[in-house]
N, C-alpha and C. Protein backbone atom coordinates (compact mmCIF):
# COMPACT_ATOMS: atom_id res chain seq x y z
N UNK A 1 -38.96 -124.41 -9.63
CA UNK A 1 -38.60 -123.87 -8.34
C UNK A 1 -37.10 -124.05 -8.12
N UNK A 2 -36.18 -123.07 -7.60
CA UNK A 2 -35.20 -123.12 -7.56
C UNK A 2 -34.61 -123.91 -6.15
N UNK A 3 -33.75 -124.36 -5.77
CA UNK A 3 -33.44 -125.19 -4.61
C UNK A 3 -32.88 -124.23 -4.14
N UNK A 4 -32.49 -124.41 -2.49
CA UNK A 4 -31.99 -124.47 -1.62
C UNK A 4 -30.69 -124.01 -2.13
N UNK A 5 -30.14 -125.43 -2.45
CA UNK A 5 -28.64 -125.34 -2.89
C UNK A 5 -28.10 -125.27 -4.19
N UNK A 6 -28.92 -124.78 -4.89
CA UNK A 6 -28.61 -123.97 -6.19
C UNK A 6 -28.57 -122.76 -5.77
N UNK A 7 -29.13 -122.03 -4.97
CA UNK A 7 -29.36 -120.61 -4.38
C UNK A 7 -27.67 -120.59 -3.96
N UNK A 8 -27.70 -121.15 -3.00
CA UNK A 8 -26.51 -120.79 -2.03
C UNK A 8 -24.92 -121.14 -2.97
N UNK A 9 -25.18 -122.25 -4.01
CA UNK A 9 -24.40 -122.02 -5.03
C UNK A 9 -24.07 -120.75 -5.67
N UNK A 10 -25.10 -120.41 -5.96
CA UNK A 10 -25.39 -119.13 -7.03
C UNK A 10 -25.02 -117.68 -6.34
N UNK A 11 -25.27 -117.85 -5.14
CA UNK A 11 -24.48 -116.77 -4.22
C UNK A 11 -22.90 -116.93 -3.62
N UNK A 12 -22.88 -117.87 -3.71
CA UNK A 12 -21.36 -118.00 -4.20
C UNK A 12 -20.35 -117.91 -4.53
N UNK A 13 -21.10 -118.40 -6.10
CA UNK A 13 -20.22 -117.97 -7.15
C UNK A 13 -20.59 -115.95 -7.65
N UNK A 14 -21.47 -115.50 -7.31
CA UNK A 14 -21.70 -114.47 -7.23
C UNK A 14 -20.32 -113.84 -6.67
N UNK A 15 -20.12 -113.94 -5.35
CA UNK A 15 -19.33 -113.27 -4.75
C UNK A 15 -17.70 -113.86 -5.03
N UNK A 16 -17.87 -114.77 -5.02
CA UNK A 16 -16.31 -115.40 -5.40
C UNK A 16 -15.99 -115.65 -7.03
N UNK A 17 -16.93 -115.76 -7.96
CA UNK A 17 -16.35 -115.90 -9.72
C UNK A 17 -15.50 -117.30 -9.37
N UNK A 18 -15.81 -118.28 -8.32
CA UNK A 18 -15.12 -119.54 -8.87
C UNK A 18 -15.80 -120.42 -7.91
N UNK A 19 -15.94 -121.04 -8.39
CA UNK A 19 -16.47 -122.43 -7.93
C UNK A 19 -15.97 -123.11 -6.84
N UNK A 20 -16.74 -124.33 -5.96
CA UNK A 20 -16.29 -124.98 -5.01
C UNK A 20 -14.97 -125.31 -5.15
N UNK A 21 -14.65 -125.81 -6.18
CA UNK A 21 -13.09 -126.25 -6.59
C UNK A 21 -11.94 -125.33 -6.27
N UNK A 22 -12.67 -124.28 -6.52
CA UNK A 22 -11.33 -122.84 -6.67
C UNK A 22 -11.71 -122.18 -5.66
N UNK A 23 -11.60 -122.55 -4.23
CA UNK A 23 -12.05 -121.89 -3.24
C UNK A 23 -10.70 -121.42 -3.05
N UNK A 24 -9.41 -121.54 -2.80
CA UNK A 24 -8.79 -121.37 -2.79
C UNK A 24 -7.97 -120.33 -3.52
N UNK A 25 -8.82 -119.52 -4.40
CA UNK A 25 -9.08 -118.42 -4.97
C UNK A 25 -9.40 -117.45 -4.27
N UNK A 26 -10.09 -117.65 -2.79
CA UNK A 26 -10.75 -116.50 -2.20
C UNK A 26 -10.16 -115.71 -0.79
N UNK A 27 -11.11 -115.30 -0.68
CA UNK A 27 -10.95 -114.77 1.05
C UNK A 27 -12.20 -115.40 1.90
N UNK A 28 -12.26 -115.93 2.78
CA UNK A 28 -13.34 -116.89 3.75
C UNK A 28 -13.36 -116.00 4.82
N UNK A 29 -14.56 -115.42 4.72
CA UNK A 29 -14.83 -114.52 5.88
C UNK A 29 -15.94 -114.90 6.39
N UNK A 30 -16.26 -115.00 8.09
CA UNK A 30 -16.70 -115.61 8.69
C UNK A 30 -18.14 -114.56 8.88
N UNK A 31 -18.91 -113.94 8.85
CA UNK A 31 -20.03 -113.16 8.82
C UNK A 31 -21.38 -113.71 9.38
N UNK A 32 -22.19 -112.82 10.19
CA UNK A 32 -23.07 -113.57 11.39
C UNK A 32 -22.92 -114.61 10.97
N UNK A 33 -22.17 -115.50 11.70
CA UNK A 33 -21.92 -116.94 11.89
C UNK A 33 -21.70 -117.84 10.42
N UNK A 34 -22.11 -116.95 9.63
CA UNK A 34 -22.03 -117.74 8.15
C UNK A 34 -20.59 -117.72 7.30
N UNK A 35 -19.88 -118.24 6.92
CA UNK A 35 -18.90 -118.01 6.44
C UNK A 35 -19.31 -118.06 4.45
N UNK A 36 -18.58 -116.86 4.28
CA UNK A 36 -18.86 -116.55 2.60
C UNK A 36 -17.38 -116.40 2.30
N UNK A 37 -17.18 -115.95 1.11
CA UNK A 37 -16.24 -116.26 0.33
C UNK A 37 -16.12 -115.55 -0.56
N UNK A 38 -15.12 -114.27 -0.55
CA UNK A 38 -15.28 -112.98 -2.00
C UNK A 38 -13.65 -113.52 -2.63
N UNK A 39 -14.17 -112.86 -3.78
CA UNK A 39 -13.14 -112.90 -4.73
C UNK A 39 -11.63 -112.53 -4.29
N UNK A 40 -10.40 -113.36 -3.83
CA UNK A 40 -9.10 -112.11 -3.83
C UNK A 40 -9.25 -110.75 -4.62
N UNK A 41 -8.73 -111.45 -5.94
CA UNK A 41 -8.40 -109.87 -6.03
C UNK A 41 -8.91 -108.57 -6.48
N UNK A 42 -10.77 -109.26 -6.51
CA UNK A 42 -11.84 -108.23 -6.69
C UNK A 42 -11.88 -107.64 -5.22
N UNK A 43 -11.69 -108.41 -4.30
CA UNK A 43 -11.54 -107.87 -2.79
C UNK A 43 -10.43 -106.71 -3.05
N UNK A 44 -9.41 -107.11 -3.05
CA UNK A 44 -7.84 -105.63 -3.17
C UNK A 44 -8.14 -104.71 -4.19
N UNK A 45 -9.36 -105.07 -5.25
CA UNK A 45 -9.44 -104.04 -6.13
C UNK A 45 -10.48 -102.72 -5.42
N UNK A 46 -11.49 -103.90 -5.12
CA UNK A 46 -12.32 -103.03 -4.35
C UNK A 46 -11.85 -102.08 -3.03
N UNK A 47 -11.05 -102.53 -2.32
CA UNK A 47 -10.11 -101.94 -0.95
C UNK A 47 -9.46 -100.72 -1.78
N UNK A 48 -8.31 -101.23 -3.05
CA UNK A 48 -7.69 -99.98 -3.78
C UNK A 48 -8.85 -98.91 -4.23
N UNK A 49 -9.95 -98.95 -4.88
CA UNK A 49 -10.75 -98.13 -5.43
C UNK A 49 -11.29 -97.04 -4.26
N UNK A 50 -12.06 -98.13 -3.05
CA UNK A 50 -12.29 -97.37 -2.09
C UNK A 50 -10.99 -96.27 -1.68
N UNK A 51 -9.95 -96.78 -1.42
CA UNK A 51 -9.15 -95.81 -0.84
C UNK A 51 -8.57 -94.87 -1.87
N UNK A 52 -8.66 -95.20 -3.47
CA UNK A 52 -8.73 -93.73 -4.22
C UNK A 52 -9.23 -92.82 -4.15
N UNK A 53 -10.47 -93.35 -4.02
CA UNK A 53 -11.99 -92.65 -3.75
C UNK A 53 -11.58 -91.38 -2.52
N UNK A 54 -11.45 -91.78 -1.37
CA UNK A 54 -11.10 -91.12 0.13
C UNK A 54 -9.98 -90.38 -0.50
N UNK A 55 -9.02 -90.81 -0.86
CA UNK A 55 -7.93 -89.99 -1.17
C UNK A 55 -8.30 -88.62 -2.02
N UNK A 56 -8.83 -88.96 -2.75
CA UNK A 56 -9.26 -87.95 -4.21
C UNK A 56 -10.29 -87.01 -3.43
N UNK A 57 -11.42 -87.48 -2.70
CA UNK A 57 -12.40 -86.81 -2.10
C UNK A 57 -11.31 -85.58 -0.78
N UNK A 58 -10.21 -85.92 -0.59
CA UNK A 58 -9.44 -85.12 0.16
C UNK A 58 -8.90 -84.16 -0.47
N UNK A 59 -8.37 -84.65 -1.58
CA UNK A 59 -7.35 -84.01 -2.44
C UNK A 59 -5.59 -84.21 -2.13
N UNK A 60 -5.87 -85.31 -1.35
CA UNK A 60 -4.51 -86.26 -1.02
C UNK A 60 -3.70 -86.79 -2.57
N UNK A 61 -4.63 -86.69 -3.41
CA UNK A 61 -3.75 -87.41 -4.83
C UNK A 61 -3.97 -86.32 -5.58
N UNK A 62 -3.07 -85.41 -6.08
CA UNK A 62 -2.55 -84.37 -6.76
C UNK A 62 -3.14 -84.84 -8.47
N UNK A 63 -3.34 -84.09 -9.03
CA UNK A 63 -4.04 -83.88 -10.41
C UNK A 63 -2.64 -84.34 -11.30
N UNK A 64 -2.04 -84.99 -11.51
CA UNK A 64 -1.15 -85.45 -12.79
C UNK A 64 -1.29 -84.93 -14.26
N UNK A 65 -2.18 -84.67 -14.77
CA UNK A 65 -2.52 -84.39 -15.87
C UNK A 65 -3.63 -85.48 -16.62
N UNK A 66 -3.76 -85.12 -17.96
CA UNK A 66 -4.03 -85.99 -18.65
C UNK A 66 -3.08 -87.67 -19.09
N UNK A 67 -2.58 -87.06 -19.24
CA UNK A 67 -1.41 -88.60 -20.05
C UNK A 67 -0.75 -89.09 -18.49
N UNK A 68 -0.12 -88.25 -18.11
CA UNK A 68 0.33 -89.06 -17.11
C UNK A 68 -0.77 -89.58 -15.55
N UNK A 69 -1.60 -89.51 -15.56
CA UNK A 69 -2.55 -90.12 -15.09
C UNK A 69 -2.89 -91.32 -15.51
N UNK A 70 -3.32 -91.21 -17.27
CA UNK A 70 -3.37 -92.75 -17.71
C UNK A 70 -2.33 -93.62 -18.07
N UNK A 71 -0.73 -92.99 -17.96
CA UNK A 71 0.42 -93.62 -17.78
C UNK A 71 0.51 -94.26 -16.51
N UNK A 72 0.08 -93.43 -15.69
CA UNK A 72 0.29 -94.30 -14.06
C UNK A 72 -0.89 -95.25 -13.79
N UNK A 73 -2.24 -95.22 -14.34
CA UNK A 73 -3.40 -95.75 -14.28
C UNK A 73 -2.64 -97.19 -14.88
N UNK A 74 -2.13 -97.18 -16.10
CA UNK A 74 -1.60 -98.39 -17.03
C UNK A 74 -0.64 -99.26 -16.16
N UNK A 75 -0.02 -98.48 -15.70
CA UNK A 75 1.55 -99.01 -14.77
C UNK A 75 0.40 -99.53 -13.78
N UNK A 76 -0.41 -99.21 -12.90
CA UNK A 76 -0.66 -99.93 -11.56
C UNK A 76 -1.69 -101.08 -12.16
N UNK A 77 -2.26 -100.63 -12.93
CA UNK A 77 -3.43 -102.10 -13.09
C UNK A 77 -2.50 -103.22 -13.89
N UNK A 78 -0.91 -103.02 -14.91
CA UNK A 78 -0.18 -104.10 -15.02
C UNK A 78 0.02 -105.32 -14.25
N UNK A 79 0.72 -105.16 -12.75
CA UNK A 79 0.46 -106.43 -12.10
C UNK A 79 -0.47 -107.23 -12.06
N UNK A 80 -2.10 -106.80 -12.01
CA UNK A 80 -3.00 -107.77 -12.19
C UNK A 80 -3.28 -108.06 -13.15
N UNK A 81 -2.97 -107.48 -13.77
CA UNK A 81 -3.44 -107.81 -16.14
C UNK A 81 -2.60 -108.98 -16.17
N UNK A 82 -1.36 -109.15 -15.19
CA UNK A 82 0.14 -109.79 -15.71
C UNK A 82 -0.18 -111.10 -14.85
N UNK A 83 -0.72 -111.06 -13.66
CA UNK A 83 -1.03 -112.38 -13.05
C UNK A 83 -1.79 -112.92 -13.28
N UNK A 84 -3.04 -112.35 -13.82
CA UNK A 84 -4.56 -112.66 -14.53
C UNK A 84 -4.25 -113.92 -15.44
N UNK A 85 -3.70 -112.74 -16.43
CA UNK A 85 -3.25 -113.35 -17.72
C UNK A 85 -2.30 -114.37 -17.93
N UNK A 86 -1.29 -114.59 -17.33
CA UNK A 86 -0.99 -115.62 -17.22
C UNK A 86 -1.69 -116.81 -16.27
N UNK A 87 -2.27 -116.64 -15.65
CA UNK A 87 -3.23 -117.79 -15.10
C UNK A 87 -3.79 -117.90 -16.20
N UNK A 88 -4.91 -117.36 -16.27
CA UNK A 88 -5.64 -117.79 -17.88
C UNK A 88 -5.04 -118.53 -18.80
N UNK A 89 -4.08 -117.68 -19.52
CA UNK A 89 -3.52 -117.94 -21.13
C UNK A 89 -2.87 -119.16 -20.59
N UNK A 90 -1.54 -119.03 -19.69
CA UNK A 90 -0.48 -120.06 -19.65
C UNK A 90 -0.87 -120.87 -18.27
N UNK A 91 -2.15 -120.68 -17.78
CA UNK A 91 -1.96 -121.95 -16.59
C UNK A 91 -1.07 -121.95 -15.28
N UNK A 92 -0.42 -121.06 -15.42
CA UNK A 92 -0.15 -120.29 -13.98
C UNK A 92 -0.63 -120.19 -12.70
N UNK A 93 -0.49 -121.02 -12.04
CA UNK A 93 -1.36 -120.88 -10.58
C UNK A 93 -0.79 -119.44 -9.47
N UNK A 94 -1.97 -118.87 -9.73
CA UNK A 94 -1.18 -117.62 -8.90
C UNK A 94 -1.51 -118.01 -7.08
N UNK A 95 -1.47 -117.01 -5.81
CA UNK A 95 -1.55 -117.39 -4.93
C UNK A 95 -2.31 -115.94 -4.83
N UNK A 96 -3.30 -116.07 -3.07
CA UNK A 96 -3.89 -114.97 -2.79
C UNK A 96 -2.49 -113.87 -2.07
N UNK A 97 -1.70 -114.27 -2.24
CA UNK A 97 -0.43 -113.15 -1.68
C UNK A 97 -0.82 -112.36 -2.41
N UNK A 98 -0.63 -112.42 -3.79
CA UNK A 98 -0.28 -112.19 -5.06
C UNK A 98 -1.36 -111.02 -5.32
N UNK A 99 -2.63 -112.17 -5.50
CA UNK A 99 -4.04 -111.50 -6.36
C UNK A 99 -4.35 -110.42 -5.46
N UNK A 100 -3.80 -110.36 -3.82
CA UNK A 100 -5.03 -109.34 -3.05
C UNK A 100 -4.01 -108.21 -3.43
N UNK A 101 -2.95 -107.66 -3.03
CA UNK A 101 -1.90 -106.45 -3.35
C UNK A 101 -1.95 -106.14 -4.64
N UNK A 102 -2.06 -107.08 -5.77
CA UNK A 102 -2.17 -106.45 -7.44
C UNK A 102 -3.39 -106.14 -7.98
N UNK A 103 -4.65 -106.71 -7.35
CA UNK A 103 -6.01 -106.27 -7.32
C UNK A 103 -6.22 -104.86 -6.75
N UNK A 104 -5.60 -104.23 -5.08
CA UNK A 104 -5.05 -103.54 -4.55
C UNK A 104 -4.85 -102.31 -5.74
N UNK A 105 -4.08 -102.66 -6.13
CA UNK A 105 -3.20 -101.63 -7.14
C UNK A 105 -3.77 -101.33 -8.74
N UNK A 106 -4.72 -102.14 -9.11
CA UNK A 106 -5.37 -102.23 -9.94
C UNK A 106 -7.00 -101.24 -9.21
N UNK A 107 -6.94 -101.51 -8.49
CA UNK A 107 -8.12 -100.59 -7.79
C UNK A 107 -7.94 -99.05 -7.76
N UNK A 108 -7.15 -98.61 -7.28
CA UNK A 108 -6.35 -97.24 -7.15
C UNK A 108 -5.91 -96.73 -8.32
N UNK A 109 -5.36 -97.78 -9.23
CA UNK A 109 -5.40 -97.20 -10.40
C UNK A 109 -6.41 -96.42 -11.39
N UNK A 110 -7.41 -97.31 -11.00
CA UNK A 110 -9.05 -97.02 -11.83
C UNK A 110 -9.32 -95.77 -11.64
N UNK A 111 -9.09 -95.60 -9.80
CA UNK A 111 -9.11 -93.70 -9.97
C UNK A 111 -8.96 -92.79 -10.52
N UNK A 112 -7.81 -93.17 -10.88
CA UNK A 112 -6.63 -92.29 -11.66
C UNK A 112 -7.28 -91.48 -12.82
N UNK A 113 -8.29 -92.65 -13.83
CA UNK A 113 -8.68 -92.61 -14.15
C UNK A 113 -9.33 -91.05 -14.90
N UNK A 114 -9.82 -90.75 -13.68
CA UNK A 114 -10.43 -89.51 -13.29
C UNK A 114 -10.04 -88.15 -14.08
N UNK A 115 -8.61 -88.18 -14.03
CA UNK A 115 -8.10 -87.30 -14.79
C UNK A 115 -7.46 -87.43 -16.34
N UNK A 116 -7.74 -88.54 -16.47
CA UNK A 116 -7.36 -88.99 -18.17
C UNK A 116 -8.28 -88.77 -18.99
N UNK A 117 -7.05 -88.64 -20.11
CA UNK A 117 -8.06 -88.26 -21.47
C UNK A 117 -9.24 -89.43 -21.84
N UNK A 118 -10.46 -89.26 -21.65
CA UNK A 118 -11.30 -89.74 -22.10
C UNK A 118 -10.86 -91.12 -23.24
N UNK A 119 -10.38 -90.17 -24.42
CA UNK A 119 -10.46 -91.09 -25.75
C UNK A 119 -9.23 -92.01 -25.51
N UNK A 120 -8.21 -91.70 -24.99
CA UNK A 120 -6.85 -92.82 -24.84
C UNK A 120 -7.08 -93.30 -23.67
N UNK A 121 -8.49 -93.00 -22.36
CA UNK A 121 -8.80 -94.08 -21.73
C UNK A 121 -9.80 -95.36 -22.52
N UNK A 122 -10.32 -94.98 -22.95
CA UNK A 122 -11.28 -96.02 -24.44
C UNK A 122 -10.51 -96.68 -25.11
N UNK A 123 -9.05 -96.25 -26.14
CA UNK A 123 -8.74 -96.72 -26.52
C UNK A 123 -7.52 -97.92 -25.94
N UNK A 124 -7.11 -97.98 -24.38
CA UNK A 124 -6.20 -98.53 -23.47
C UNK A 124 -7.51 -99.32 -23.01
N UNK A 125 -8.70 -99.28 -22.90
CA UNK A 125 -9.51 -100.38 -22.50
C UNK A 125 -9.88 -101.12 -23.18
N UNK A 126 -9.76 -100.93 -24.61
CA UNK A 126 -10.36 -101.91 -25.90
C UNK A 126 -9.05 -102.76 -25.89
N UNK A 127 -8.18 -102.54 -26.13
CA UNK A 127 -6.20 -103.15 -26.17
C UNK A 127 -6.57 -104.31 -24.60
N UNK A 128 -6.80 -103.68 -23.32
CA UNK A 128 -6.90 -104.82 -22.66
C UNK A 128 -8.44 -105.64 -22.90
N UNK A 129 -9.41 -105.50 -23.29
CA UNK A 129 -10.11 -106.38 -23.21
C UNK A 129 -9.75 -107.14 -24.26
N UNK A 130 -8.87 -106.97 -25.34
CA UNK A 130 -8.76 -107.47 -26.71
C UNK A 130 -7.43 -108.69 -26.20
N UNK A 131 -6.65 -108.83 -24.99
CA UNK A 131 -5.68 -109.03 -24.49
C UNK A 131 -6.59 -110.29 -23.50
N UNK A 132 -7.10 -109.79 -23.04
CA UNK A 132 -8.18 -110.89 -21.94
C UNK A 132 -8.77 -111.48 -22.46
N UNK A 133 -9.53 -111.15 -23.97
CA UNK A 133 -9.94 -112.47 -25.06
C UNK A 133 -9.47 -113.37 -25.33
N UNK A 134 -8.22 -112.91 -25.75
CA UNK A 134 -7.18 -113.66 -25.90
C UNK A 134 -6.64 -114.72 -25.09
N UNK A 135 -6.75 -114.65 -23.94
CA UNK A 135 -6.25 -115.04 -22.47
C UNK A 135 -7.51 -115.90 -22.34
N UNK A 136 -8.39 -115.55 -22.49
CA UNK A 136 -9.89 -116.55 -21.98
C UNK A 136 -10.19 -117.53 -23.50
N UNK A 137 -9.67 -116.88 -24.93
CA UNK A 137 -9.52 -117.97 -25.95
C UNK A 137 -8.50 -119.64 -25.66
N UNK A 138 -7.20 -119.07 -24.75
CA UNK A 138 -6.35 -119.98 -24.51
C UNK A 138 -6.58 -120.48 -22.92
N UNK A 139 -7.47 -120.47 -22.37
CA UNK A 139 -7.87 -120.74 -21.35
C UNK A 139 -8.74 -121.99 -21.71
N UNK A 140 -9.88 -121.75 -22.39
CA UNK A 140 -10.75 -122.55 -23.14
C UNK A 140 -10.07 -123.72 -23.94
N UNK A 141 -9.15 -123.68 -25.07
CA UNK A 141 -8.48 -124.45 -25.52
C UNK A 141 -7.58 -125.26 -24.58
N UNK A 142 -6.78 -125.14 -23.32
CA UNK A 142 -6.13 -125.23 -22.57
C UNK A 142 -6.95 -126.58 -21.98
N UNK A 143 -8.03 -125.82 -21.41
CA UNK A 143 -9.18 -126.72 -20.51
C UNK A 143 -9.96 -128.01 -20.99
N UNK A 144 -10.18 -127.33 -22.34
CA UNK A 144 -11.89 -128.07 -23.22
C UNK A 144 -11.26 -128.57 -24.57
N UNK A 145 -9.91 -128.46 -24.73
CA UNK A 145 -9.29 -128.45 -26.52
C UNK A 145 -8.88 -129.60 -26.26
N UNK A 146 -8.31 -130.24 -27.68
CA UNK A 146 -8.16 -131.75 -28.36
C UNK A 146 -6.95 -132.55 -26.88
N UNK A 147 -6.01 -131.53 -26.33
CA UNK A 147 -5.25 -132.52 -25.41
C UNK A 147 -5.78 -132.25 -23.85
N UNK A 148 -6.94 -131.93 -23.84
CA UNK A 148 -7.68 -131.75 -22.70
C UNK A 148 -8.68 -132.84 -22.08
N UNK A 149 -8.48 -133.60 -21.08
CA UNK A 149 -9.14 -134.90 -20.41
C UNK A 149 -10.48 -134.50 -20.92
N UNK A 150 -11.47 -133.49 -20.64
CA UNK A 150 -12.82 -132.78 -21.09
C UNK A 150 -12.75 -132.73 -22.49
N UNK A 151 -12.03 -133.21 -23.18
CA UNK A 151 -12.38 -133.09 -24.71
C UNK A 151 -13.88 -133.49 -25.18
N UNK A 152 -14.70 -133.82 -25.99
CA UNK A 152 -15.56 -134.19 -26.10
C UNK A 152 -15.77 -134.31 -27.66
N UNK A 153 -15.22 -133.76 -28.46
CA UNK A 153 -15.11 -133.22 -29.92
C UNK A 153 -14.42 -134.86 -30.62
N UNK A 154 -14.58 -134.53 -31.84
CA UNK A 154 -14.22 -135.61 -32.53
C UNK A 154 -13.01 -136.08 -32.13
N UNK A 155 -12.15 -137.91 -32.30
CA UNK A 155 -10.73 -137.96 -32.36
C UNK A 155 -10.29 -137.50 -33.46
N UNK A 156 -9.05 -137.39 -32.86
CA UNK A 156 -8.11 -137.35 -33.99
C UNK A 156 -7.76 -138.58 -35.41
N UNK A 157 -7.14 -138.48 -36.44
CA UNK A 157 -7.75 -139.39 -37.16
C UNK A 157 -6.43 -140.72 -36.97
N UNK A 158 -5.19 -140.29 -35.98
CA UNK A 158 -4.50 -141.10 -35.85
C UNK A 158 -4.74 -142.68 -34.69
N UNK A 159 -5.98 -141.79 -34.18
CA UNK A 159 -6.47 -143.04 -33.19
C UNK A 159 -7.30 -143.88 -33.99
C-alpha cells in the first residue's frame, strides 16, 4: 500500500523534477488553499509553447521557410540548452530569473518547429540529446564519482 506521503512526494516531484532540496528550483503556487510547486523552466517553456500555439493559430508568426525556421528554432531553445547544461555538466547554480525567460524561449521555439525540415529537425534533436548525455554523464560523476562525499565505490589505492 502506498502512503500518504509517498503520494504527495510523488506528485511533487511529478510536477517540479526536483526534490524537497531543490525547491528552490520552482515556482510555489498557492492553489485551492494547497500550495504546489511546477518546474521553472518547464513552466516558461510551457507559457512559450502555449503562446506559439495562439500566435501560429492566428497567423501572427509568418512562415520562414524550412531552414530558417530551424535556424531560429536552434537560436531560441540555445539559452536553455546553455543554462541547463551548464548546471548539469559544470555545477552552475542557475536562478529562476534565468530558467523561467529561457524556458520561455525554448517554448516558442518548439513551434517553429512546424515549418522545418523534418530530417534536419531529427538530426538537431539527436546532436542535443547526445549533448544532454553528456551533461547528465558529468552530472553523475560530479555528484556520485571518486571526489564526491556519496562515493560509495572502492578507495583509491593511495589511502
Amino acid at each position: 500500500m502506498v502512503s500518504k506521503e509517498d503520494l504527495k512526494k510523488a506528485l511533487l516531484y511529478l510536477l517540479s523534477h526536483h526534490t524537497e532540496e531543490h525547491l528552490d528550483r520552482t515556482i510555489g503556487l498557492k492553489i485551492l488553499g494547497r500550495k504546489i510547486h511546477l518546474c521553472a523552466r518547464c513552466t516558461g517553456t510551457t507559457l512559450g509553447f502555449v503562446t506559439g500555439i495562439v500566435l501560429l493559430s492566428f497567423s501572427i508568426v509568418p512562415n520562414l521557410g524550412e531552414y530558417w525556421s530551424l535556424f531560429l528554432a536552434i537560436v531560441l531553445a540555445m539559452p536553455a540548452m546553455i543554462d541547463w547544461w551548464t548546471q548539469s555538466a559544470l555545477g552552475r547554480e542557475s536562478k529562476n530569473y534565468i530558467r523561467l525567460p529561457t524556458g520561455y524561449s525554448l517554448g516558442f521555439g518548439i513551434t517553429l518547429l512546424k515549418f522545418a525540415n523534418l530530417t534536419l529537425t531529427i538530426i538537431t534533436i539527436i546532436i542535443f540529446f547526445a549533448f544532454a548525455a553528456f551533461a547528465l554523464y558529468r552530472r553523475v560523476i560530479r555528484e556520485y564519482g571518486p571526489e564526491s562525499e556519496k562515493y560509495v565505490g572502492p578507495k583509491s589505492r593511495g589511502e
